[in-house]
Protein backbone atom coordinates (compact mmCIF):
# COMPACT_ATOMS: atom_id res chain seq x y z
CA UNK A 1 -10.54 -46.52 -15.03
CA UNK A 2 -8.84 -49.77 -16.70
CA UNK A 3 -5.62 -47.58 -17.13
CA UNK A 4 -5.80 -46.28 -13.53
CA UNK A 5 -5.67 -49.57 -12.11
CA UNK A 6 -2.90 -50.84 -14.04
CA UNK A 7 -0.81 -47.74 -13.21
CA UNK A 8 -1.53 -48.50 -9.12
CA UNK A 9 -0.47 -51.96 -9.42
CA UNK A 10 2.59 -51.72 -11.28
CA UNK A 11 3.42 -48.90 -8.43
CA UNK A 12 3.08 -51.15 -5.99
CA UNK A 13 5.81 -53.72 -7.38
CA UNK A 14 8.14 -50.70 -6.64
CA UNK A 15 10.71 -51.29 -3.60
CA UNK A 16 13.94 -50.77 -2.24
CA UNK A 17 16.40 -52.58 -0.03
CA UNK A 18 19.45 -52.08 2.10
CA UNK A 19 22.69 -54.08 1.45
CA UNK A 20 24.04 -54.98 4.86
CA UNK A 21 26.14 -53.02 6.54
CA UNK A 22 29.48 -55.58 6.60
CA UNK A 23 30.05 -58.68 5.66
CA UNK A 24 28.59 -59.68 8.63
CA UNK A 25 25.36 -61.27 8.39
CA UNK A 26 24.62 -61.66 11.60
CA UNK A 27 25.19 -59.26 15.21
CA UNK A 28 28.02 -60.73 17.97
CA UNK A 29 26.16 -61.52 20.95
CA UNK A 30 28.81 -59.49 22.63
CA UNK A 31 30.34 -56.20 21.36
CA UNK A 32 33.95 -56.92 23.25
CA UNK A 33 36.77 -59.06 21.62
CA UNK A 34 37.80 -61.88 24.44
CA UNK A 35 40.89 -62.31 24.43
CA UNK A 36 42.96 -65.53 26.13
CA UNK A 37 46.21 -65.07 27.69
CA UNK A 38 48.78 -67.81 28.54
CA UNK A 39 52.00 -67.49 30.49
CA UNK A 40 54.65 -67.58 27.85
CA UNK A 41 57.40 -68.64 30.94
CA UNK A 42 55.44 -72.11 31.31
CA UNK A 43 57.84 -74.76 31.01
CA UNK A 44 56.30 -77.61 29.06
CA UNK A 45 58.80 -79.48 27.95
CA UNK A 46 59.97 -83.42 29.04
CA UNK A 47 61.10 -81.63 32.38
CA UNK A 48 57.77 -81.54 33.45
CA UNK A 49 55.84 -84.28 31.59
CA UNK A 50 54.59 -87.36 33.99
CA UNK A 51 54.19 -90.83 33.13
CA UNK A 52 50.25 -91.32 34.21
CA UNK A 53 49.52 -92.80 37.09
CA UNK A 54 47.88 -96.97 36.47
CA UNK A 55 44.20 -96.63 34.98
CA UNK A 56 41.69 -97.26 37.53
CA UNK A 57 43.94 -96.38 40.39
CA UNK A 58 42.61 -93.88 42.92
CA UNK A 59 44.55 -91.21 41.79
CA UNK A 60 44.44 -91.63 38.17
CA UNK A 61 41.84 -88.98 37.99
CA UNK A 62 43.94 -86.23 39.58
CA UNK A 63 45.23 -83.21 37.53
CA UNK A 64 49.00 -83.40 37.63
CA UNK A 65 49.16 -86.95 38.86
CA UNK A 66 51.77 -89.32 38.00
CA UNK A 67 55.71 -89.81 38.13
CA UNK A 68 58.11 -87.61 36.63
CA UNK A 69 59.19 -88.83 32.83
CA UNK A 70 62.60 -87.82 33.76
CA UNK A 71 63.14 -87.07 37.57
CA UNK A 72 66.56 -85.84 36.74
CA UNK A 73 65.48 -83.09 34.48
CA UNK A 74 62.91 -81.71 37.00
CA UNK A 75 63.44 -78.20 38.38
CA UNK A 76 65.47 -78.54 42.03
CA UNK A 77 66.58 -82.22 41.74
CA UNK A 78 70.16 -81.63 41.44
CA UNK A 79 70.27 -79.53 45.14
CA UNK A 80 72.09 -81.58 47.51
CA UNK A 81 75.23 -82.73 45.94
CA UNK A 82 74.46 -81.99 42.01
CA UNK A 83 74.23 -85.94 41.34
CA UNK A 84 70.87 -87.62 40.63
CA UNK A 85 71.55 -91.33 39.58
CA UNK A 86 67.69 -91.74 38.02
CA UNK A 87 66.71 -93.15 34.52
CA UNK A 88 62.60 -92.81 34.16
CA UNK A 89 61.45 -94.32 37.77
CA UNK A 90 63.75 -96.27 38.28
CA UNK A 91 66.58 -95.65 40.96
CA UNK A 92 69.91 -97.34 39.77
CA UNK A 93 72.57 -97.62 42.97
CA UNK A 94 76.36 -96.78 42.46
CA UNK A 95 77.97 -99.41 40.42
CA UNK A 96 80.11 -101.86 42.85
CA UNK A 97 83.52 -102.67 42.31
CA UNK A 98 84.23 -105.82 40.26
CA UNK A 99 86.88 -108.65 40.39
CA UNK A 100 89.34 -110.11 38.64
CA UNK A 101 89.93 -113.31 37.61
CA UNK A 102 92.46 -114.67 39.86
CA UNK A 103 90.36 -115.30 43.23
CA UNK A 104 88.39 -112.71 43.42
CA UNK A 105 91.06 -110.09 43.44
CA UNK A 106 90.48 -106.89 42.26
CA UNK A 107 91.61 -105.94 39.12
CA UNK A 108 94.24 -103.55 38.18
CA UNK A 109 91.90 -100.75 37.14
CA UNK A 110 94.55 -98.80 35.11
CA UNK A 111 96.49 -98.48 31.45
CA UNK A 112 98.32 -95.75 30.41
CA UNK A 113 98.31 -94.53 27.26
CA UNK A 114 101.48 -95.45 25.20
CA UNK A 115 102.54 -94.82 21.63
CA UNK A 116 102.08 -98.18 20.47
CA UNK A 117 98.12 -97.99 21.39
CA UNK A 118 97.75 -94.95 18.74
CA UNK A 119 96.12 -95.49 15.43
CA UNK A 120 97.88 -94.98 12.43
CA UNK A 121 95.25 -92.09 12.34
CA UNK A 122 95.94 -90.88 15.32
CA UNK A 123 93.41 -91.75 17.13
CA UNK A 124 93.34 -94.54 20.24
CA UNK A 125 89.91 -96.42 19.94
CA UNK A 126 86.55 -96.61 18.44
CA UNK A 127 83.14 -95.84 20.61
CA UNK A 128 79.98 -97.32 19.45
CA UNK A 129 76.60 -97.33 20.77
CA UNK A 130 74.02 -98.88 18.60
CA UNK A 131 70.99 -97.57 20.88
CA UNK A 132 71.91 -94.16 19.19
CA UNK A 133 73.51 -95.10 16.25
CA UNK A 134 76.93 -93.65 17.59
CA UNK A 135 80.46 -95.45 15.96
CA UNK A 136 83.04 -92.35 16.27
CA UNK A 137 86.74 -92.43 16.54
CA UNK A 138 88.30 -91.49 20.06
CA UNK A 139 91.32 -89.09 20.22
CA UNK A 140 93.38 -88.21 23.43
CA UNK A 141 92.40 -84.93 24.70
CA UNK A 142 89.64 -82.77 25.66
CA UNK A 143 90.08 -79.66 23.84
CA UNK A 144 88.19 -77.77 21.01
CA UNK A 145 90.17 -79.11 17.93
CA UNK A 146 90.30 -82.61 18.97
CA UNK A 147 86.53 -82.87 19.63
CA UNK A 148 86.11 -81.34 16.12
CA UNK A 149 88.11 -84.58 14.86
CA UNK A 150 85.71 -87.29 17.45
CA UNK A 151 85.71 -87.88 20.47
CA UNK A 152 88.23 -87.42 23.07
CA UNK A 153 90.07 -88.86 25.99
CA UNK A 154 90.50 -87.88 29.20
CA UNK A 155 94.33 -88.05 29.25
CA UNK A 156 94.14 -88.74 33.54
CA UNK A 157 92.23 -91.30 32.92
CA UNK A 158 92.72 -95.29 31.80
CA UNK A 159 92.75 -96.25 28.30
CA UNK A 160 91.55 -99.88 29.09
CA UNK A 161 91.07 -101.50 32.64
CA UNK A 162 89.48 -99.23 34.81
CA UNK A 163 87.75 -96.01 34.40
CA UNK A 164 87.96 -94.99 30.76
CA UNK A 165 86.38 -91.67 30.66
CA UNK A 166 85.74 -90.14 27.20
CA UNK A 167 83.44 -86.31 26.32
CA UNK A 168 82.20 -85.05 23.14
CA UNK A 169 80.02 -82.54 21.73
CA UNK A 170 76.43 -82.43 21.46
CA UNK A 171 75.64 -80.10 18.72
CA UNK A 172 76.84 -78.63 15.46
CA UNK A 173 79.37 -79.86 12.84
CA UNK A 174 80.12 -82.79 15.48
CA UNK A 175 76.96 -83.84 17.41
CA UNK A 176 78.73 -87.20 18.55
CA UNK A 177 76.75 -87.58 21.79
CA UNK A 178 74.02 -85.33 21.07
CA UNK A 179 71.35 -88.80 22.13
CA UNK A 180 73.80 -89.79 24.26
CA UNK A 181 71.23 -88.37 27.43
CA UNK A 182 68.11 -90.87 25.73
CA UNK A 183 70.26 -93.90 26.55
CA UNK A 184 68.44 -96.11 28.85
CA UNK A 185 69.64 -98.64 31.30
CA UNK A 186 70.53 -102.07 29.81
CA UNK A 187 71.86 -100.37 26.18
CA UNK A 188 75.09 -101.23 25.14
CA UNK A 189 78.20 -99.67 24.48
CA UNK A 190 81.22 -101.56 23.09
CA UNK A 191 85.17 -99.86 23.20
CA UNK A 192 87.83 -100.98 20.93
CA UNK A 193 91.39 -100.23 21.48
CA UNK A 194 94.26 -102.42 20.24
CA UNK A 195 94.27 -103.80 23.16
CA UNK A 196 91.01 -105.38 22.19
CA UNK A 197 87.40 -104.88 22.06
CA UNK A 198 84.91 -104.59 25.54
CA UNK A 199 81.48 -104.59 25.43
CA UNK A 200 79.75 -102.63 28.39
CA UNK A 201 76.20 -102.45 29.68
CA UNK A 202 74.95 -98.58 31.00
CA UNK A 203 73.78 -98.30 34.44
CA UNK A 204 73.08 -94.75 34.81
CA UNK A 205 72.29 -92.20 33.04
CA UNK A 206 72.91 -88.63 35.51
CA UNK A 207 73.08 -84.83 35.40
CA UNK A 208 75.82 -83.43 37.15
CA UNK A 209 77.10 -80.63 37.98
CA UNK A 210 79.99 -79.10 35.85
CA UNK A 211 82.16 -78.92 39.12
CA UNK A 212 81.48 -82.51 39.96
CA UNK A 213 84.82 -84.37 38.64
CA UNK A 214 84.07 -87.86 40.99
CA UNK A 215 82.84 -89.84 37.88
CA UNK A 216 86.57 -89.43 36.49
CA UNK A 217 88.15 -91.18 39.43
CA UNK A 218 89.83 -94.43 39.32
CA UNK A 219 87.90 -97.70 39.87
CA UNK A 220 88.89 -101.30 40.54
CA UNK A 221 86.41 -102.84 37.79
CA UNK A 222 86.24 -101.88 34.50
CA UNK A 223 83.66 -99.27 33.29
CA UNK A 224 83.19 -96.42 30.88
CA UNK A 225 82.44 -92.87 31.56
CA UNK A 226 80.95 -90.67 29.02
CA UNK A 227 80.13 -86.91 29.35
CA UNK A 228 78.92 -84.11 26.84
CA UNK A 229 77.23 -80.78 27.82
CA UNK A 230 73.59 -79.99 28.67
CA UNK A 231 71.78 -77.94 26.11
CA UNK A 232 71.22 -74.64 27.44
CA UNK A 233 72.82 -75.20 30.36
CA UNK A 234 76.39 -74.95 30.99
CA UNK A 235 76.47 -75.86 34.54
CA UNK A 236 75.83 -78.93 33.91
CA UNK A 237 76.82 -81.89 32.37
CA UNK A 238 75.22 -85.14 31.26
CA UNK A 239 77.06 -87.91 32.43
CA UNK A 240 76.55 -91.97 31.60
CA UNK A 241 78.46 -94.39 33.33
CA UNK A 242 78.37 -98.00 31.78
CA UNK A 243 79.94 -101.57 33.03
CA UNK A 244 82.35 -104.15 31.71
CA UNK A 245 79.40 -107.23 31.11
């Protein structure tokens, strides 16, 4: 009987178990995947981005609330005339004519571009903008191989009193004025020639249309014009217009 017992209780410490299934431990709750789609064609970029509006100000709580970071980046701003003369909020007006010294008369607003104002490296000037860390040499011409070399000049334009209008690129082995569309009003930009050295304050900072040639006109006072492309966008053109302090 002693034997019988022992046999029925070592019987009974007999058992078997299932390993799980999968590594899963524990059942979804659901048995379908959820999946979350987002509209790849969504621009997010500084086009769209909005400076909040002031905390505690009755619309501060909105969704999508606010002014544009850069109201001349946003989509349909340019229709109308192609010009929109905006820096953050701020609206700057067109740039008045200044005067020269001699009673208020206007000044001559134009140099030409002689032999005796080239470099002995062939260039006419140097361009520097410390707001962007820019100092590049300036050569006359728009064209492929002399914006590999710097900058260039706009050879209908003035050299020195004036309108001194001046392009480069914005990208690649010369990226010259690739900041050149972050400049903000106030910055400064300083020109030296042999005829001297000018320091200039920027005004505006605008997108324009590829078509639109008015910033290359002659003026009375004395200014600089700078232009490179848009990235992505060869309509346009970004275009910075700065005054003789």
């Amino acid at each position: 009987m002693l034997c019988t017992l022992c046999i029925g209780q070592a019987s009974a410490l007999a058992y078997t178990m299932d390993a799980p299934d999968d590594y899963l431990f524990g059942r979804p709750t659901s048995e379908d995947t959820i999946y979350e789609w987002e509209d790849p064609n969504v621009d997010r970029s500084k086009n769209t981005a909005l400076i909040p509006p002031t905390f505690g100000s009755p619309t501060s709580y909105l969704p999508g609330s606010g002014l544009p970071l850069t109201p001349n980046l946003v989509p349909g701003a340019l229709t109308g005339g192609g010009l929109v003369s905006q820096v953050g909020s701020v609206t700057y007006p067109a740039v008045d004519a200044g005067s020269g010294e001699n009673g208020g008369a206007p000044a001559n607003g134009w140099t030409d571009v002689t032999g005796d104002l080239y470099y002995a490296g062939g260039y006419l000037g140097t361009l520097k903008i410390p707001a962007i860390g820019l100092s590049t040499k300036v050569y006359q011409g728009t064209d492929s191989a002399t914006l590999s070399k710097g900058a260039g000049h706009f050879p209908d334009t003035s050299i020195w009193a004036g309108n001194v209008c001046i392009a480069g690129h914005n990208r690649g082995v010369r990226d010259d004025f690739g900041d050149l569309h972050t400049l903000d009003p106030g910055d400064t930009v300083t020109w030296t020639t042999k005829l001297g050295t000018r320091a200039y304050e920027v005004v505006s900072v605008q997108k324009v249309l590829e078509t639109d040639t008015s910033g290359t006109a002659a003026t009375s006072d004395d200014r600089l014009t700078l232009y490179t492309c848009v990235r992505d966008q060869r309509e346009y053109r970004w275009c910075v217009t700065a005054v003789a302090k």
